[in-house]
C-alpha atoms as a PDB file:
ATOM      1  CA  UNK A   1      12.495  -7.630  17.582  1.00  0.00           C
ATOM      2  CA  UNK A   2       9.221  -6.372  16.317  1.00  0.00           C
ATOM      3  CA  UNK A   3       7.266  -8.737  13.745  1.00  0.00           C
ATOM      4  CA  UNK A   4       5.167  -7.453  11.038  1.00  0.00           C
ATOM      5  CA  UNK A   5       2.159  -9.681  10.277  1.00  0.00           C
ATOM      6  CA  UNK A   6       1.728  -9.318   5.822  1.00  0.00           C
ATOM      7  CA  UNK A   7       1.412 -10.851   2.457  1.00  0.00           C
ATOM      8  CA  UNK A   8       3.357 -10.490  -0.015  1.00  0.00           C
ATOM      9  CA  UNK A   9       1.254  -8.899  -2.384  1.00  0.00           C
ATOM     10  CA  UNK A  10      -0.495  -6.616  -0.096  1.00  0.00           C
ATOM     11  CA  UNK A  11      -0.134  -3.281  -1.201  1.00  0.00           C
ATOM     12  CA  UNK A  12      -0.506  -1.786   2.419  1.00  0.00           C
ATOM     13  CA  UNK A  13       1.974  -3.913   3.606  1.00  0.00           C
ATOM     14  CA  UNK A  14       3.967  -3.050   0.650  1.00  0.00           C
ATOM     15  CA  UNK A  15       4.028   0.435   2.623  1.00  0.00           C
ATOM     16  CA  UNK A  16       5.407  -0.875   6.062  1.00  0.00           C
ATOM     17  CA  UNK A  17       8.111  -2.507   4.035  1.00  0.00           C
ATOM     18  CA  UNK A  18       9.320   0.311   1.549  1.00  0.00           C
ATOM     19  CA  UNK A  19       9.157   2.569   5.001  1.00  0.00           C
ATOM     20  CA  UNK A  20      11.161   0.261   6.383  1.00  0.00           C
ATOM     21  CA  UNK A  21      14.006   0.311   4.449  1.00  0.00           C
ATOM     22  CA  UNK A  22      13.902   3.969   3.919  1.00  0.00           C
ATOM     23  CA  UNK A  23      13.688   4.758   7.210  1.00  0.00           C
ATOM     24  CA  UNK A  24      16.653   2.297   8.013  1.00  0.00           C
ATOM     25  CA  UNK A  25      14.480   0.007  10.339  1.00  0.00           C
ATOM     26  CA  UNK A  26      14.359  -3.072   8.098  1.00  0.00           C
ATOM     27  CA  UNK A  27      16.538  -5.272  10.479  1.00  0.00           C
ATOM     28  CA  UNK A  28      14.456  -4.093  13.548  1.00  0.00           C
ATOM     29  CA  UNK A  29      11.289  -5.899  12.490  1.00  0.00           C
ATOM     30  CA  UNK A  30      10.545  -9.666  11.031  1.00  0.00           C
ATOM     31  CA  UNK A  31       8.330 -10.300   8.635  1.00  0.00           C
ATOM     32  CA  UNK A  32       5.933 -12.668   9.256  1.00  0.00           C
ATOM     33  CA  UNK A  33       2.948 -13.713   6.526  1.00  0.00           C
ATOM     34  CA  UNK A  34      -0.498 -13.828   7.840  1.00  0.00           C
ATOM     35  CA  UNK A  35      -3.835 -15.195   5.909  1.00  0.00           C
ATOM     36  CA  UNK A  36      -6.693 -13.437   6.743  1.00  0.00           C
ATOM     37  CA  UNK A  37      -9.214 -16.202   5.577  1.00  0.00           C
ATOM     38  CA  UNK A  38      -7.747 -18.555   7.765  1.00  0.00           C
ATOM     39  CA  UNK A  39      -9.967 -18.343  11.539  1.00  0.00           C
ATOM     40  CA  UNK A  40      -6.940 -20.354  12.991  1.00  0.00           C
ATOM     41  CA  UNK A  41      -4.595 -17.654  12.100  1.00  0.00           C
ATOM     42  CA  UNK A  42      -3.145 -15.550  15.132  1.00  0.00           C
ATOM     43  CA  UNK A  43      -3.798 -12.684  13.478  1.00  0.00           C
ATOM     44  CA  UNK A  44      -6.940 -12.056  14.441  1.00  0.00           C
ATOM     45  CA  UNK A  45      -6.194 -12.194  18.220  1.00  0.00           C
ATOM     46  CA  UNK A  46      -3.229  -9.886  17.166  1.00  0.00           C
ATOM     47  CA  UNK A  47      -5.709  -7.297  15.160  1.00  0.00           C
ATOM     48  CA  UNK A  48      -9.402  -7.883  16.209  1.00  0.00           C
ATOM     49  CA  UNK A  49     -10.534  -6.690  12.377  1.00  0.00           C
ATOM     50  CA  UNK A  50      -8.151  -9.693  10.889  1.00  0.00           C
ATOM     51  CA  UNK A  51      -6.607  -7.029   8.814  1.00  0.00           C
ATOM     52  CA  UNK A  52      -3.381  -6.692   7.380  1.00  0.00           C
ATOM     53  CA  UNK A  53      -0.315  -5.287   7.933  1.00  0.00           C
ATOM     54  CA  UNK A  54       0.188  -5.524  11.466  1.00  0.00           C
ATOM     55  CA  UNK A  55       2.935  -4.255  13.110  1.00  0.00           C
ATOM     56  CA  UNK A  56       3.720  -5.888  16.766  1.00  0.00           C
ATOM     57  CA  UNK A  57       5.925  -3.892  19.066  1.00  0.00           C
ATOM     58  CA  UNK A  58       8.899  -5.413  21.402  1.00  0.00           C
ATOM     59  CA  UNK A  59       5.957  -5.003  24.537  1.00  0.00           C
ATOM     60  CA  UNK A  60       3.537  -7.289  22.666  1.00  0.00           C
ATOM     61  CA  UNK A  61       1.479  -4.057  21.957  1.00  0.00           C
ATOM     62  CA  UNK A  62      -0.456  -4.190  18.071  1.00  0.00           C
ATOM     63  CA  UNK A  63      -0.333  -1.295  15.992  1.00  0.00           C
ATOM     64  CA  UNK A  64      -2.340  -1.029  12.736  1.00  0.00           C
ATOM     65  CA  UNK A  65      -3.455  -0.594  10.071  1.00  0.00           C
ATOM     66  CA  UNK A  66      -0.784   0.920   8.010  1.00  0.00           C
ATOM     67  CA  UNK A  67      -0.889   5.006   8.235  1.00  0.00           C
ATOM     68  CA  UNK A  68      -0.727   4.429  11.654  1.00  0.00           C
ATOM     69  CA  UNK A  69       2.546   1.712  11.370  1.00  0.00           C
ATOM     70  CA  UNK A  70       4.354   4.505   9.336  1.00  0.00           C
ATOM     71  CA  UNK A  71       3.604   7.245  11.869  1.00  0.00           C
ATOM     72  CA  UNK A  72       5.227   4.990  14.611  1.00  0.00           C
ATOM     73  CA  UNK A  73       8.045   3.912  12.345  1.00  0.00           C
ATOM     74  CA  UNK A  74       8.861   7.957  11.984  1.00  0.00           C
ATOM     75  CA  UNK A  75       8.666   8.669  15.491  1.00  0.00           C
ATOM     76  CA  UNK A  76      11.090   5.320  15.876  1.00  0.00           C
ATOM     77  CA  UNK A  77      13.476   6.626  13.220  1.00  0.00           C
ATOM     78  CA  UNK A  78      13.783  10.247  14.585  1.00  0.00           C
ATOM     79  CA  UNK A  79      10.904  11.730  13.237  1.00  0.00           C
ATOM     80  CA  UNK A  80       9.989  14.341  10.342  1.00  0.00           C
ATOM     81  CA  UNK A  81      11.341  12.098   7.671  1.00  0.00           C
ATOM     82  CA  UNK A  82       7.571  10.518   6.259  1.00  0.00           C
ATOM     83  CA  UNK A  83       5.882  13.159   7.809  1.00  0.00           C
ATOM     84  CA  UNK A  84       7.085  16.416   8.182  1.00  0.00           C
ATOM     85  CA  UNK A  85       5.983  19.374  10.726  1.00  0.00           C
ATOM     86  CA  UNK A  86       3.864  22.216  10.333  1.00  0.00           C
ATOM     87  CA  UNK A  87       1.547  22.680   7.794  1.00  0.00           C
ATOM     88  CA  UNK A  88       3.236  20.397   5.254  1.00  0.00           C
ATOM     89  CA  UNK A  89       2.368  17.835   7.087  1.00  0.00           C
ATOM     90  CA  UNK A  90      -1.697  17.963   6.615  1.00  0.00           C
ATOM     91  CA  UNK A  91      -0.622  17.407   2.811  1.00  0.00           C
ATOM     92  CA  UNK A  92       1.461  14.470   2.704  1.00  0.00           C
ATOM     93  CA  UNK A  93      -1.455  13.563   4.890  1.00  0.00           C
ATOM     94  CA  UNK A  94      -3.760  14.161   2.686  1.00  0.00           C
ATOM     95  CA  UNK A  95      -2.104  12.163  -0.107  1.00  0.00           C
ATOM     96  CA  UNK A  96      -1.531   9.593   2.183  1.00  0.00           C
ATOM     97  CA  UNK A  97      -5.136   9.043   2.315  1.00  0.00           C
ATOM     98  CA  UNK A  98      -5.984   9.397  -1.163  1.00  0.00           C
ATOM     99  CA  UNK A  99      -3.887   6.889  -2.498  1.00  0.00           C
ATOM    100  CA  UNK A 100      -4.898   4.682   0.197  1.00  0.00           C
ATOM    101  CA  UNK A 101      -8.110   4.846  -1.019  1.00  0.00           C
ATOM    102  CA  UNK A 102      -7.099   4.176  -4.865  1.00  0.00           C
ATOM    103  CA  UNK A 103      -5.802   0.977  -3.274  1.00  0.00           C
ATOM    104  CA  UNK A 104      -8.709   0.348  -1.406  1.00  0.00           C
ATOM    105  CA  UNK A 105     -11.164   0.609  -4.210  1.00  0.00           C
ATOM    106  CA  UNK A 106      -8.528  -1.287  -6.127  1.00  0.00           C
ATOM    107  CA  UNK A 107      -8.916  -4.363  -3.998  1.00  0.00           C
ATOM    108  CA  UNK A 108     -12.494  -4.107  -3.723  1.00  0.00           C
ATOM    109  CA  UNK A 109     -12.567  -4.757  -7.397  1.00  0.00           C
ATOM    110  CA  UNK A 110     -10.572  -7.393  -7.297  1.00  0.00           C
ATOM    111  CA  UNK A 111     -12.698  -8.960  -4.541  1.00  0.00           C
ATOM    112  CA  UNK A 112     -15.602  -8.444  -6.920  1.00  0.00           C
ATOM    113  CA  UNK A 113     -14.382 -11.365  -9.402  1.00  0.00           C
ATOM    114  CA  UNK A 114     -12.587 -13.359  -6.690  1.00  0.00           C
ATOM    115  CA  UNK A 115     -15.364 -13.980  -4.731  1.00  0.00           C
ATOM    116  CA  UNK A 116     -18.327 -14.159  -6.439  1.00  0.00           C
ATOM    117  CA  UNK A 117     -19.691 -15.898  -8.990  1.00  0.00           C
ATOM    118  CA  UNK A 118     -20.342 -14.605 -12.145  1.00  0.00           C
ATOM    119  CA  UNK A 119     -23.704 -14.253 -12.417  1.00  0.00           C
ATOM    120  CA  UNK A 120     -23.496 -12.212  -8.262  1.00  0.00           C
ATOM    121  CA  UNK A 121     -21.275  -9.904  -9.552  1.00  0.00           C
ATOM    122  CA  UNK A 122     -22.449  -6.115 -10.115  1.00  0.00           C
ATOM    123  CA  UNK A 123     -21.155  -4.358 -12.707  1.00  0.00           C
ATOM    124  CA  UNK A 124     -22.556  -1.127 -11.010  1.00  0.00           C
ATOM    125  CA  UNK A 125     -19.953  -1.635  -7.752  1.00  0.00           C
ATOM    126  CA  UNK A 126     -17.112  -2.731 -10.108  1.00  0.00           C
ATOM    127  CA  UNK A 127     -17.962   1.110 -12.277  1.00  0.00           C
ATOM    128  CA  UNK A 128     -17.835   2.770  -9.045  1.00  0.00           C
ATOM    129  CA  UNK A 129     -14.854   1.818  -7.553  1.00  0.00           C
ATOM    130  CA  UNK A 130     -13.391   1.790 -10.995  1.00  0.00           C
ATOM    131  CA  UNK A 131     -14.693   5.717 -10.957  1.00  0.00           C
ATOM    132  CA  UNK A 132     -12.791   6.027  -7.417  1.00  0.00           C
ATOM    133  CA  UNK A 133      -9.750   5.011  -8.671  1.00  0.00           C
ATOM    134  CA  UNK A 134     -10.086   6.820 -11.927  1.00  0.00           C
ATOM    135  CA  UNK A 135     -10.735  10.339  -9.880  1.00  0.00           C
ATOM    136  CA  UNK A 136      -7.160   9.525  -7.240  1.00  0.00           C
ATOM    137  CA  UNK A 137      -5.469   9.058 -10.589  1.00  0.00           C
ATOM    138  CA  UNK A 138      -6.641  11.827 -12.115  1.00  0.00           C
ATOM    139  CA  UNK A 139      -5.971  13.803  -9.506  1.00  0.00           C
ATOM    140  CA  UNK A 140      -2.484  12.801  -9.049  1.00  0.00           C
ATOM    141  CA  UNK A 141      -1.761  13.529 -12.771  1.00  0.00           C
ATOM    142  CA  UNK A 142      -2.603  17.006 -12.467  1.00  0.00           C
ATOM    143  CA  UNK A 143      -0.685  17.636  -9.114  1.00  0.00           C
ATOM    144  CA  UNK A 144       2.371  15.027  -9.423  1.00  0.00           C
ATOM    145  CA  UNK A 145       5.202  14.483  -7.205  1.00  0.00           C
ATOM    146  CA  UNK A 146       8.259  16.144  -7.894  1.00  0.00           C
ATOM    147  CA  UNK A 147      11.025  13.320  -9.085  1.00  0.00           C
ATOM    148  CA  UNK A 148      12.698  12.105  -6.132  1.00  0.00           C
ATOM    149  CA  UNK A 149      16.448  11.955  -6.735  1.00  0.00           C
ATOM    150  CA  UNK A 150      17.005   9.399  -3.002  1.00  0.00           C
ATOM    151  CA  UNK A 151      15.081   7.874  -0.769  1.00  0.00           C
ATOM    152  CA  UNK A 152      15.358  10.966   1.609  1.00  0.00           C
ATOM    153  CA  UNK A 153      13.097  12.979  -0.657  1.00  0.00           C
ATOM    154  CA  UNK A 154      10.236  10.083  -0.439  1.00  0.00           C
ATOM    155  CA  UNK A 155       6.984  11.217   1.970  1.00  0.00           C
ATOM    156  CA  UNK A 156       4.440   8.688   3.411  1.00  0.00           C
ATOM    157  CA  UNK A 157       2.212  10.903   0.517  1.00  0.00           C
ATOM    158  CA  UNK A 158       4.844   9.619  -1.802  1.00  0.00           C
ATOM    159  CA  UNK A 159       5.513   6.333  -0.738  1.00  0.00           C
ATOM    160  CA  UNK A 160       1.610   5.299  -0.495  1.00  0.00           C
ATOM    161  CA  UNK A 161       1.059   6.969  -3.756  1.00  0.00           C
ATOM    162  CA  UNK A 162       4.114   4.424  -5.153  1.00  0.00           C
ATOM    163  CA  UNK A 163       2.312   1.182  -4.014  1.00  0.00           C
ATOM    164  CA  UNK A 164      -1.066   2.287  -5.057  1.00  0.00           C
ATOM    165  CA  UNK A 165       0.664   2.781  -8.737  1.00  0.00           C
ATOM    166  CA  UNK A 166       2.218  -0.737  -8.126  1.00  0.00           C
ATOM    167  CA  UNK A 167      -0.660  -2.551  -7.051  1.00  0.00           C
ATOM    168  CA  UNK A 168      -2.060  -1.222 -10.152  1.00  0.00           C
ATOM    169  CA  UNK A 169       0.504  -2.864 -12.286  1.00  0.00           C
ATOM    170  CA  UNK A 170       0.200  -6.073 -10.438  1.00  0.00           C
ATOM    171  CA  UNK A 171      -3.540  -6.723 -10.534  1.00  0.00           C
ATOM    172  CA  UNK A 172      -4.644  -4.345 -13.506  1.00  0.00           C
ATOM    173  CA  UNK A 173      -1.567  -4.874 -15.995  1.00  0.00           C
ATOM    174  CA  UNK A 174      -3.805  -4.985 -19.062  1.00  0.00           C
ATOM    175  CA  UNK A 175      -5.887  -1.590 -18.409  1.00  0.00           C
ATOM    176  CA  UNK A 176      -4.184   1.632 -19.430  1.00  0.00           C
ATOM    177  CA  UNK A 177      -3.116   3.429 -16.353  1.00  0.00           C
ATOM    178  CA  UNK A 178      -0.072   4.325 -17.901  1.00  0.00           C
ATOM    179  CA  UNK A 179      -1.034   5.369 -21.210  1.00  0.00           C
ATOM    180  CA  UNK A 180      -3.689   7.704 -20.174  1.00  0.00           C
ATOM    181  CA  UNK A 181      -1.587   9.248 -17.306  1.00  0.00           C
ATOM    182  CA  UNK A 182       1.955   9.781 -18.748  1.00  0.00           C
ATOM    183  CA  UNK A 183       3.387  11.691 -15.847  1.00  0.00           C
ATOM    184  CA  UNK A 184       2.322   9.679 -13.129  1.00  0.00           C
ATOM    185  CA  UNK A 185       4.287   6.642 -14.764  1.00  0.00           C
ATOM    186  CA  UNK A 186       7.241   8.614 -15.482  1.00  0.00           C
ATOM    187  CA  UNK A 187       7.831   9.713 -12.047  1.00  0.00           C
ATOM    188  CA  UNK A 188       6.517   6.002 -10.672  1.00  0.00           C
ATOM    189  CA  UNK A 189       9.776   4.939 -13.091  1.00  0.00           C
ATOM    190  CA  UNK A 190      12.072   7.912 -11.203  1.00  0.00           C
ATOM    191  CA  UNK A 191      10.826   6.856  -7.779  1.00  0.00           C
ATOM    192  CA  UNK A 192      11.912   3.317  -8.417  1.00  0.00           C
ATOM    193  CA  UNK A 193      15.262   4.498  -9.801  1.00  0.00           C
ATOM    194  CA  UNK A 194      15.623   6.377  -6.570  1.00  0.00           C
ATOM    195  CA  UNK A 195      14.600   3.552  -4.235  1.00  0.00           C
ATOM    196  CA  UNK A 196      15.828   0.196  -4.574  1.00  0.00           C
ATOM    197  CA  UNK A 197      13.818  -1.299  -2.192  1.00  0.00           C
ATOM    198  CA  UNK A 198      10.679  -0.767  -4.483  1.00  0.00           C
ATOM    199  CA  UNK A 199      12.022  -3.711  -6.584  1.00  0.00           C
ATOM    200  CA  UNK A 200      12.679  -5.527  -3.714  1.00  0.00           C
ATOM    201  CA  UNK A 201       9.164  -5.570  -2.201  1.00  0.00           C
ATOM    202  CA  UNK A 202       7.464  -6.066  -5.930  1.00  0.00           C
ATOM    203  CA  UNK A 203       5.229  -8.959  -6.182  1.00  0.00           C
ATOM    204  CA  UNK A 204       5.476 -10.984  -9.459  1.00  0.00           C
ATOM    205  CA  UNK A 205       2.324 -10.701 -11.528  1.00  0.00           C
ATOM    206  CA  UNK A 206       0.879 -14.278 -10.544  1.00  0.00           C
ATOM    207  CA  UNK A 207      -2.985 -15.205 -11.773  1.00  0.00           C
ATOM    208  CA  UNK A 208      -5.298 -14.658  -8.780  1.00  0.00           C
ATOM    209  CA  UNK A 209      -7.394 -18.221  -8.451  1.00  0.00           C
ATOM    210  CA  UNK A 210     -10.896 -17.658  -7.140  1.00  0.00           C
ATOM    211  CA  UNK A 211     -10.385 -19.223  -3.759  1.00  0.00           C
ATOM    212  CA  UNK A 212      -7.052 -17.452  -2.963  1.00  0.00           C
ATOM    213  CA  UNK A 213      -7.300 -15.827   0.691  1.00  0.00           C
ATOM    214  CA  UNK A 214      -8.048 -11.715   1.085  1.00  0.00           C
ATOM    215  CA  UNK A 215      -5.250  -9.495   1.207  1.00  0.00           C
ATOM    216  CA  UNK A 216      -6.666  -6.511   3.290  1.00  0.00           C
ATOM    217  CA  UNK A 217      -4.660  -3.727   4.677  1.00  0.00           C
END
Protein backbone atom coordinates (compact mmCIF):
# COMPACT_ATOMS: atom_id res chain seq x y z
CA UNK A 1 0.00 0.00 0.00
CA UNK A 2 1.35 3.41 -0.67
CA UNK A 3 1.59 5.89 2.46
CA UNK A 4 1.14 9.51 2.19
CA UNK A 5 3.29 11.49 4.65
CA UNK A 6 0.66 14.95 5.75
CA UNK A 7 -0.99 17.09 8.30
CA UNK A 8 -4.09 17.58 8.69
CA UNK A 9 -4.38 21.05 8.02
CA UNK A 10 -2.05 21.24 5.18
CA UNK A 11 -3.68 22.63 2.37
CA UNK A 12 -1.35 20.77 -0.20
CA UNK A 13 -2.00 17.72 1.35
CA UNK A 14 -5.55 18.64 1.41
CA UNK A 15 -4.99 18.14 -2.52
CA UNK A 16 -3.53 14.50 -2.44
CA UNK A 17 -6.52 13.65 -0.33
CA UNK A 18 -9.57 15.29 -2.24
CA UNK A 19 -7.65 13.60 -5.48
CA UNK A 20 -7.79 10.69 -3.81
CA UNK A 21 -11.15 10.12 -3.34
CA UNK A 22 -12.12 11.51 -6.62
CA UNK A 23 -9.99 9.58 -8.42
CA UNK A 24 -11.18 6.39 -6.45
CA UNK A 25 -7.63 5.65 -4.96
CA UNK A 26 -8.39 6.48 -1.32
CA UNK A 27 -8.03 2.80 -0.08
CA UNK A 28 -4.74 2.38 -2.11
CA UNK A 29 -2.74 4.78 0.04
CA UNK A 30 -2.41 5.31 4.10
CA UNK A 31 -2.20 8.30 5.55
CA UNK A 32 0.43 8.87 7.67
CA UNK A 33 1.07 12.50 9.64
CA UNK A 34 4.48 13.88 9.45
CA UNK A 35 5.96 17.11 11.48
CA UNK A 36 8.26 18.92 9.65
CA UNK A 37 9.90 20.71 12.72
CA UNK A 38 10.69 17.60 14.19
CA UNK A 39 14.73 16.54 12.85
CA UNK A 40 13.83 12.97 14.19
CA UNK A 41 11.00 12.71 11.84
CA UNK A 42 11.48 10.18 8.82
CA UNK A 43 10.34 12.51 6.66
CA UNK A 44 13.16 14.13 5.87
CA UNK A 45 15.08 10.98 4.75
CA UNK A 46 11.76 10.30 2.81
CA UNK A 47 11.80 14.04 1.09
CA UNK A 48 15.31 15.65 1.44
CA UNK A 49 13.44 19.37 1.58
CA UNK A 50 11.30 18.01 4.82
CA UNK A 51 8.30 19.10 2.91
CA UNK A 52 4.93 18.00 2.94
CA UNK A 53 2.75 15.92 1.33
CA UNK A 54 4.71 13.07 0.40
CA UNK A 55 3.51 10.41 -1.42
CA UNK A 56 5.61 6.93 -1.08
CA UNK A 57 5.08 4.38 -3.79
CA UNK A 58 4.69 0.36 -3.20
CA UNK A 59 8.81 0.28 -4.50
CA UNK A 60 9.83 2.62 -1.65
CA UNK A 61 10.26 5.33 -4.41
CA UNK A 62 9.20 9.29 -2.97
CA UNK A 63 7.21 11.40 -5.04
CA UNK A 64 6.53 15.07 -4.17
CA UNK A 65 5.54 17.78 -3.69
CA UNK A 66 1.95 17.79 -4.55
CA UNK A 67 1.38 18.77 -8.48
CA UNK A 68 3.58 16.15 -9.04
CA UNK A 69 1.51 13.43 -6.50
CA UNK A 70 -1.68 14.34 -8.54
CA UNK A 71 -0.02 13.81 -11.93
CA UNK A 72 1.00 10.23 -10.73
CA UNK A 73 -2.34 9.62 -9.08
CA UNK A 74 -3.96 10.37 -12.82
CA UNK A 75 -1.68 8.26 -14.61
CA UNK A 76 -2.57 5.49 -11.65
CA UNK A 77 -6.30 6.06 -12.12
CA UNK A 78 -6.35 5.85 -15.99
CA UNK A 79 -5.38 9.11 -16.86
CA UNK A 80 -7.09 12.40 -18.37
CA UNK A 81 -9.38 12.75 -15.43
CA UNK A 82 -7.20 15.86 -13.35
CA UNK A 83 -5.47 16.62 -16.29
CA UNK A 84 -6.74 16.39 -19.54
CA UNK A 85 -4.86 16.15 -23.12
CA UNK A 86 -4.10 18.59 -25.60
CA UNK A 87 -4.12 22.02 -25.15
CA UNK A 88 -6.57 22.05 -22.23
CA UNK A 89 -4.25 20.70 -20.36
CA UNK A 90 -1.58 23.80 -20.19
CA UNK A 91 -4.72 25.56 -18.48
CA UNK A 92 -5.76 23.47 -15.74
CA UNK A 93 -2.02 23.69 -15.48
CA UNK A 94 -1.86 26.92 -15.26
CA UNK A 95 -4.50 27.21 -12.53
CA UNK A 96 -2.95 24.58 -10.85
CA UNK A 97 -0.10 26.77 -10.25
CA UNK A 98 -1.79 29.84 -9.43
CA UNK A 99 -3.72 28.70 -6.70
CA UNK A 100 -0.80 26.94 -5.45
CA UNK A 101 0.75 29.99 -5.10
CA UNK A 102 -2.35 31.80 -3.27
CA UNK A 103 -1.66 28.99 -0.80
CA UNK A 104 1.81 29.50 -0.70
CA UNK A 105 1.76 33.16 0.04
CA UNK A 106 -1.06 32.21 2.36
CA UNK A 107 1.20 30.20 4.60
CA UNK A 108 3.97 32.49 4.39
CA UNK A 109 1.77 34.91 6.19
CA UNK A 110 0.87 32.81 8.58
CA UNK A 111 4.53 31.93 9.25
CA UNK A 112 5.03 35.67 9.63
CA UNK A 113 3.09 35.80 13.15
CA UNK A 114 3.91 32.20 14.10
CA UNK A 115 7.34 32.56 14.15
CA UNK A 116 8.46 35.69 14.97
CA UNK A 117 8.15 37.92 17.49
CA UNK A 118 6.34 40.88 17.30
CA UNK A 119 8.57 43.42 17.17
CA UNK A 120 10.71 40.94 13.90
CA UNK A 121 7.79 40.94 12.05
CA UNK A 122 7.56 43.10 8.69
CA UNK A 123 4.59 44.48 7.82
CA UNK A 124 6.10 45.09 4.26
CA UNK A 125 6.38 40.95 3.60
CA UNK A 126 2.98 40.38 5.30
CA UNK A 127 1.46 43.45 2.40
CA UNK A 128 3.13 41.56 -0.22
CA UNK A 129 2.08 38.27 0.10
CA UNK A 130 -1.22 39.66 1.18
CA UNK A 131 -0.99 41.53 -2.50
CA UNK A 132 -0.16 37.88 -4.00
CA UNK A 133 -3.02 36.43 -2.74
CA UNK A 134 -5.23 39.38 -3.39
CA UNK A 135 -4.11 39.32 -7.35
CA UNK A 136 -4.88 34.87 -7.56
CA UNK A 137 -8.20 35.92 -6.10
CA UNK A 138 -8.86 38.49 -8.18
CA UNK A 139 -8.05 36.74 -10.92
CA UNK A 140 -10.13 33.82 -10.24
CA UNK A 141 -13.21 36.09 -9.75
CA UNK A 142 -13.07 37.35 -13.11
CA UNK A 143 -12.44 33.90 -14.85
CA UNK A 144 -14.39 31.38 -12.39
CA UNK A 145 -14.93 27.80 -12.69
CA UNK A 146 -17.96 26.64 -14.14
CA UNK A 147 -20.22 24.87 -11.18
CA UNK A 148 -19.31 21.38 -11.04
CA UNK A 149 -22.44 19.23 -10.83
CA UNK A 150 -19.94 15.61 -9.64
CA UNK A 151 -16.78 14.97 -8.85
CA UNK A 152 -16.04 13.94 -12.55
CA UNK A 153 -16.23 17.56 -13.64
CA UNK A 154 -13.42 18.58 -10.88
CA UNK A 155 -9.68 19.40 -12.61
CA UNK A 156 -6.38 19.47 -10.60
CA UNK A 157 -7.04 23.55 -11.68
CA UNK A 158 -10.23 23.04 -9.81
CA UNK A 159 -9.40 21.00 -7.07
CA UNK A 160 -6.17 23.19 -6.03
CA UNK A 161 -8.19 26.25 -6.55
CA UNK A 162 -10.86 24.50 -3.79
CA UNK A 163 -8.17 24.08 -1.03
CA UNK A 164 -6.56 27.37 -1.62
CA UNK A 165 -10.31 28.87 -0.97
CA UNK A 166 -10.38 26.49 2.11
CA UNK A 167 -7.22 27.22 3.58
CA UNK A 168 -8.45 30.65 3.37
CA UNK A 169 -11.40 29.97 5.52
CA UNK A 170 -9.36 28.06 7.98
CA UNK A 171 -6.54 30.48 8.75
CA UNK A 172 -8.11 33.90 7.50
CA UNK A 173 -11.88 33.41 8.69
CA UNK A 174 -12.20 37.01 9.86
CA UNK A 175 -10.89 38.84 6.51
CA UNK A 176 -13.43 39.24 3.73
CA UNK A 177 -12.58 36.86 1.00
CA UNK A 178 -16.00 36.11 0.55
CA UNK A 179 -17.63 39.31 0.66
CA UNK A 180 -15.46 40.99 -1.79
CA UNK A 181 -15.45 37.99 -4.25
CA UNK A 182 -19.10 36.74 -4.41
CA UNK A 183 -18.65 34.27 -7.20
CA UNK A 184 -15.71 32.58 -6.13
CA UNK A 185 -17.63 31.60 -2.80
CA UNK A 186 -20.66 30.62 -4.54
CA UNK A 187 -19.08 28.13 -6.70
CA UNK A 188 -16.51 27.10 -3.59
CA UNK A 189 -20.27 26.30 -1.92
CA UNK A 190 -21.32 24.22 -5.42
CA UNK A 191 -17.98 22.42 -5.48
CA UNK A 192 -18.51 21.21 -1.96
CA UNK A 193 -22.10 20.21 -2.75
CA UNK A 194 -20.64 18.22 -5.58
CA UNK A 195 -17.83 16.57 -3.62
CA UNK A 196 -18.31 15.10 -0.38
CA UNK A 197 -14.99 14.42 0.33
CA UNK A 198 -14.26 18.26 0.68
CA UNK A 199 -16.04 18.04 4.09
CA UNK A 200 -14.32 15.14 4.86
CA UNK A 201 -10.74 16.45 4.54
CA UNK A 202 -11.80 20.05 6.27
CA UNK A 203 -9.76 20.98 9.16
CA UNK A 204 -11.67 22.55 12.12
CA UNK A 205 -10.74 26.18 12.63
CA UNK A 206 -8.34 25.55 15.75
CA UNK A 207 -6.11 28.76 17.15
CA UNK A 208 -2.57 28.39 15.75
CA UNK A 209 -0.12 28.65 19.09
CA UNK A 210 3.20 30.26 18.26
CA UNK A 211 5.31 27.17 18.63
CA UNK A 212 3.03 24.83 16.58
CA UNK A 213 5.26 22.89 13.88
CA UNK A 214 5.27 24.19 9.88
CA UNK A 215 2.86 22.80 7.65
CA UNK A 216 4.67 23.09 4.20
CA UNK A 217 3.55 21.50 1.05
Amino acid sequence: MMKLRSSPASPFGRKVKLALAILGLKGRVEVEDANTADPSDSLRSQNPLGKIPALILENGDVLYDSAVILEYLDFVAGGGKLFPEGEARFAVLRDQTLADGVMDAAILRIYEKRFKEPKYRDPAWDAYQAAKMERGLAYFEANVPAAPGTAADIDAGTLTLACALGYLDLRFGDSNWRADHPKLAAWLDAFEAAVPAYADTRQPPAPVPDNAPAVLK
